[in-house]
Each structure stands twice: as structure tokens, then as C-alpha cells.
Protein backbone atom coordinates (compact mmCIF):
# COMPACT_ATOMS: atom_id res chain seq x y z
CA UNK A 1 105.05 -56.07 35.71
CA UNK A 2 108.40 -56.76 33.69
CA UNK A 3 110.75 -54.56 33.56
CA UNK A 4 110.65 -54.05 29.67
CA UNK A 5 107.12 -53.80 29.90
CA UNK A 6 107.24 -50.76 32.58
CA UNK A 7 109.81 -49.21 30.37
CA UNK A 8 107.76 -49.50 27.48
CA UNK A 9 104.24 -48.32 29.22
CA UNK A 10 106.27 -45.56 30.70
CA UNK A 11 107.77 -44.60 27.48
CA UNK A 12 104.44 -44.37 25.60
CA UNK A 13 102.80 -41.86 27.84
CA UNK A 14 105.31 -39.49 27.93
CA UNK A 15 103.80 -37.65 24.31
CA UNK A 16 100.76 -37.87 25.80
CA UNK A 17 101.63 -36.23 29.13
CA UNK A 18 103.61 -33.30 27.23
CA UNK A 19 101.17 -33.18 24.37
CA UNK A 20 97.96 -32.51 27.47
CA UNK A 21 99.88 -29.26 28.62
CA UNK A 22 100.83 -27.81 25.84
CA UNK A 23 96.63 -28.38 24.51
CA UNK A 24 95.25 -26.86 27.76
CA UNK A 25 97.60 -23.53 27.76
CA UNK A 26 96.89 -22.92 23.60
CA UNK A 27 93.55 -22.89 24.54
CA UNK A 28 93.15 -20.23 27.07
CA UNK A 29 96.15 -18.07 25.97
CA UNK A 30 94.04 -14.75 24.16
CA UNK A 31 94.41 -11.71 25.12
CA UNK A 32 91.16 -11.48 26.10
CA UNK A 33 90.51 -13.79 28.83
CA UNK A 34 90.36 -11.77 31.72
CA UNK A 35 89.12 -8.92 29.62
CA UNK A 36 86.06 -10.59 28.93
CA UNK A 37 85.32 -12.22 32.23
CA UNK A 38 83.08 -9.88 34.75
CA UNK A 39 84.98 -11.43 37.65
CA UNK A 40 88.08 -9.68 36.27
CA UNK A 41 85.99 -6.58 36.46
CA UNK A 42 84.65 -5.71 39.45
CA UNK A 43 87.34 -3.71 40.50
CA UNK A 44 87.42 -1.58 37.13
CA UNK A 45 86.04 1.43 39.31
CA UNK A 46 89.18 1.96 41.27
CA UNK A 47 91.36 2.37 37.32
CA UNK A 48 93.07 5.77 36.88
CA UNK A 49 95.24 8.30 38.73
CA UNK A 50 93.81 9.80 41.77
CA UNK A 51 95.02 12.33 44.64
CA UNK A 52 94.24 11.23 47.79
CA UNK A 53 92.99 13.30 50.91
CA UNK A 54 92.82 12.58 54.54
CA UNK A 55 89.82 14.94 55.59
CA UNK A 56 90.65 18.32 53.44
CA UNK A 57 94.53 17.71 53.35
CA UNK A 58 95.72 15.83 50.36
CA UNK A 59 98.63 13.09 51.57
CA UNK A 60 98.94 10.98 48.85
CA UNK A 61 98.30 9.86 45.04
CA UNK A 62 97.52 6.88 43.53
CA UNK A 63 97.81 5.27 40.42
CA UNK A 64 95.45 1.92 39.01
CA UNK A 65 96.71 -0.21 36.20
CA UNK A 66 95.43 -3.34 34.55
CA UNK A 67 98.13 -5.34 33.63
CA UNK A 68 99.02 -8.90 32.45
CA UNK A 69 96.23 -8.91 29.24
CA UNK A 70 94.18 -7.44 32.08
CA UNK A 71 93.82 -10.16 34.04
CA UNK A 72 95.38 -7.99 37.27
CA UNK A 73 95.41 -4.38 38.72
CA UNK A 74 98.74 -2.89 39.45
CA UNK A 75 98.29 -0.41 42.70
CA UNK A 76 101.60 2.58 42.31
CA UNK A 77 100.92 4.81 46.06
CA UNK A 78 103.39 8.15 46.55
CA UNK A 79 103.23 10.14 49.52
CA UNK A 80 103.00 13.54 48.77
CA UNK A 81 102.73 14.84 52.71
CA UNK A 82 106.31 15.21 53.23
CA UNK A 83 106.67 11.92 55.12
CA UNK A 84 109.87 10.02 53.47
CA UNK A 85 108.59 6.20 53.39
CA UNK A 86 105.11 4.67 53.02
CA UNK A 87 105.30 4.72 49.17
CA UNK A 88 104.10 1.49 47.93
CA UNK A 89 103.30 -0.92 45.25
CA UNK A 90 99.78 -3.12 45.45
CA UNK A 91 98.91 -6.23 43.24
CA UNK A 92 94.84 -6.71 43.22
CA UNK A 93 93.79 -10.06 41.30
CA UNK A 94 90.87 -12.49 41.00
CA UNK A 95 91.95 -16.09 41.51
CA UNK A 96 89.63 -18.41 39.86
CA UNK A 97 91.34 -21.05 42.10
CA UNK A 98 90.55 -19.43 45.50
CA UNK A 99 87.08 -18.27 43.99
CA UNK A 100 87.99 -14.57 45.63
CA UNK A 101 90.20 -11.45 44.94
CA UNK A 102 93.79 -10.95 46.16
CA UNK A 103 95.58 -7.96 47.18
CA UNK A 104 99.09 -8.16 48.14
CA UNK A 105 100.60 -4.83 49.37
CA UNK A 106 104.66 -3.64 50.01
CA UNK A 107 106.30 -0.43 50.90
CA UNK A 108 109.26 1.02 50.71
CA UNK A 109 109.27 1.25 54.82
CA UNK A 110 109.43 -2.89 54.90
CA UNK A 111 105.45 -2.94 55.44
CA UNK A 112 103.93 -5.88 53.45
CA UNK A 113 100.73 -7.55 54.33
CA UNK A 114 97.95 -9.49 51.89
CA UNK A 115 94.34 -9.43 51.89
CA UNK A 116 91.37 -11.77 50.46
CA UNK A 117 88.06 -10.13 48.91
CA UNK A 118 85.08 -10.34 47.17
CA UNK A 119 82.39 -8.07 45.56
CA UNK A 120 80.48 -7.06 48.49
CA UNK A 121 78.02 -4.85 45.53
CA UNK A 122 78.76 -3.08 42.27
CA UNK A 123 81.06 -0.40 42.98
CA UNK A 124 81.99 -1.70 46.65
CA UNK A 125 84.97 -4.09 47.45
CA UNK A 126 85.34 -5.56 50.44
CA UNK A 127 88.77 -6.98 51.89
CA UNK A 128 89.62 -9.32 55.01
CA UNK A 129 93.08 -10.09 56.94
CA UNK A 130 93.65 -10.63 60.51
CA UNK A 131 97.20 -9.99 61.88
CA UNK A 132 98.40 -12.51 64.93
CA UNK A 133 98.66 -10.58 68.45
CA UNK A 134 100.56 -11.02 71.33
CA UNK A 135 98.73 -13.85 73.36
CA UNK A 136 96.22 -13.44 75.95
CA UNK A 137 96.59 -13.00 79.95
CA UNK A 138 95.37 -16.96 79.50
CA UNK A 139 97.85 -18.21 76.70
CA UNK A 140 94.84 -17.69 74.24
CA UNK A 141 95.17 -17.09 71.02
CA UNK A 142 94.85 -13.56 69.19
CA UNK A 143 94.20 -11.68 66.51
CA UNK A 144 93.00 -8.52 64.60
CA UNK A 145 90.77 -9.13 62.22
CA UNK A 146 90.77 -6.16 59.52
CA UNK A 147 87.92 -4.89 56.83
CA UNK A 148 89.18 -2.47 54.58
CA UNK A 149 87.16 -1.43 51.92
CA UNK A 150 87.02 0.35 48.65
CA UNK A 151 83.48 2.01 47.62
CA UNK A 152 82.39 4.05 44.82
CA UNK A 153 80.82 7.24 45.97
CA UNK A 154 77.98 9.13 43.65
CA UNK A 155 79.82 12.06 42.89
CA UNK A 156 82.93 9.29 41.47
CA UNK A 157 85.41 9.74 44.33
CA UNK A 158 86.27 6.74 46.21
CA UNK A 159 86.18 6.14 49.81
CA UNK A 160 88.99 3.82 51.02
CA UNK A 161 87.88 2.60 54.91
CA UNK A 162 89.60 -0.11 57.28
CA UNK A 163 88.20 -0.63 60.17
CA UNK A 164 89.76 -3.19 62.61
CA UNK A 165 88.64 -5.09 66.02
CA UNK A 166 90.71 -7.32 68.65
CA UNK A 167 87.50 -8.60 70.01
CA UNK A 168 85.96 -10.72 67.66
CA UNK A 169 84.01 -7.62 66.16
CA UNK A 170 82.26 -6.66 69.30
CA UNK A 171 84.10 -3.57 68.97
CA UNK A 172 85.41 -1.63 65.57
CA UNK A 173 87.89 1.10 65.31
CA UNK A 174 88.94 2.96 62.61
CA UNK A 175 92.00 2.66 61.41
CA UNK A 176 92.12 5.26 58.35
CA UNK A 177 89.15 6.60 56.42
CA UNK A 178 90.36 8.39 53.07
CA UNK A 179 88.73 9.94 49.91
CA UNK A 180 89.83 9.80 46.29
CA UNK A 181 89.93 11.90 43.86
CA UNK A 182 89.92 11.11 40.11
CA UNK A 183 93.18 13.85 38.25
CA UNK A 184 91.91 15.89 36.27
């Protein structure tokens, strides 16, 4: 092709190029998107301030926020147990992309991690990461795979489970089991 020519086709679909973007975001851009979308929603059950208890001794409170037109859940955790770190700040979200839910997770102790979930039933969310370990006695490769899990309980409290295993899930441990507790 001639240069001119090039120029010229080059030229004429720039409008069209910025004119595409512009159409796409106008036309997904109210404020209820994610409001509207059951996908955004079946987390819902976790919204609200809660104190949390490990067995009968209450350790910590949460707080459950949508945010951004609703379209994510902003996770605010305070130890009340005396202990001076392991406050932290969560960000649960449903990528349409990834066709699952996100949780990314930091603390003010330098503890950060990020899980991916899905709707295991209604009122029961069900997270997966797996941390690398230390190599084998063979060189093999390692890992912990960990299920953590949010459930809805009948009488409204939430049970917040991870269980982990090294072994490929022949064998689970627990790692914390907790209980909230919808404030008053």
C-alpha cells in the first residue's frame, strides 16, 4: 500500500476506534448494574457489622460494605483480643471475566493472600487458594491447598471455616473455625 494511502486509511479509523469505547462504557455505566445482577449477590448474607467469637471468647469484629454502585464488598476486620496486628482490610468481588468471585485480603502485620470462589449454595460461599511449600525429599513440587468458607447458619450467625491439606486432600486440618454474630 502507498504511503498516502496508509496515512489516509489510518487516519479514518481513528473516530471510529475512539467513538467504539466511549459507546460501550455509556452503555453499562448505571448505577445499577451490579445491583441488579444475582451474581453480584450471592454474598449479600455476609453485609453488616458483626462481633466475632472463637468458641465463647469474642476476638474480633467485622464490618461488610458494598461499595463501587455495589458491584464489590469491602471486608474492615479489628482485633479486639488484645493482640496488636492482624487488623485487616478484604475486597470480595464477582468477575464476570473469570466467571468466579475474588477475595483479596491484607493486614496490617504484612499478611496478604487472594482467594477464588463460587456459590457453593444459597447462603454458603466457598473459597480456594493453595500456598507453594518447601519442596519435597524428591525435588517435587508442593503445595497447600486451602477451603475456607463462609455459611449462613439458621439462627443468622455465620460460620467462617478453612480447612487446609498438604496431601492432595487425603488429609484436612483445621485451620480456624469462627462464628459471627450480627451487632445489635
Amino acid at each position: 500500500m502507498h504511503r498516502p494511502l496508509l496515512a489516509a486509511a489510518l487516519l479514518a479509523a481513528v473516530p471510529v476506534t475512539l467513538a467504539a469505547p466511549v459507546t460501550a462504557w455509556a452503555a453499562g455505566t448505571p448505577a445499577d448494574t451490579c445491583r441488579n445482577d444475582a451474581k453480584f449477590r450471592e454474598q449479600d448474607f455476609t453485609l453488616g457489622s458483626w462481633d466475632v467469637y472463637t468458641g465463647t471468647t469474642k476476638t474480633d469484629e467485622v464490618t461488610m460494605t458494598l461499595i463501587l454502585n455495589d458491584c464489590a464488598i469491602e471486608e474492615h476486620w479489628t482485633k479486639t483480643d488484645g493482640h496488636p496486628t492482624g487488623n485487616g482490610i478484604g475486597l470480595f468481588n464477582w468477575s464476570r471475566l473469570l466467571g468466579s468471585w475474588g477475595y483479596t485480603w491484607a493486614t496490617d502485620d504484612g499478611a496478604a493472600t487472594s482467594f477464588r470462589g463460587q456459590l457453593a449454595k444459597p447462603g454458603e460461599m466457598l473459597y480456594v487458594t493453595e500456598k507453594p511449600l518447601p519442596p519435597g525429599p524428591n525435588g517435587e513440587k508442593r503445595v497447600r491447598l486451602r477451603h475456607w468458607t463462609l455459611s449462613l447458619m439458621p439462627d443468622g450467625s455465620i460460620r467462617e471455616l478453612a480447612t487446609g491439606t498438604e496431601d492432595g486432600g487425603k488429609t484436612w486440618t483445621t485451620d480456624y473455625d469462627l462464628k459471627w454474630v450480627r451487632k445489635k
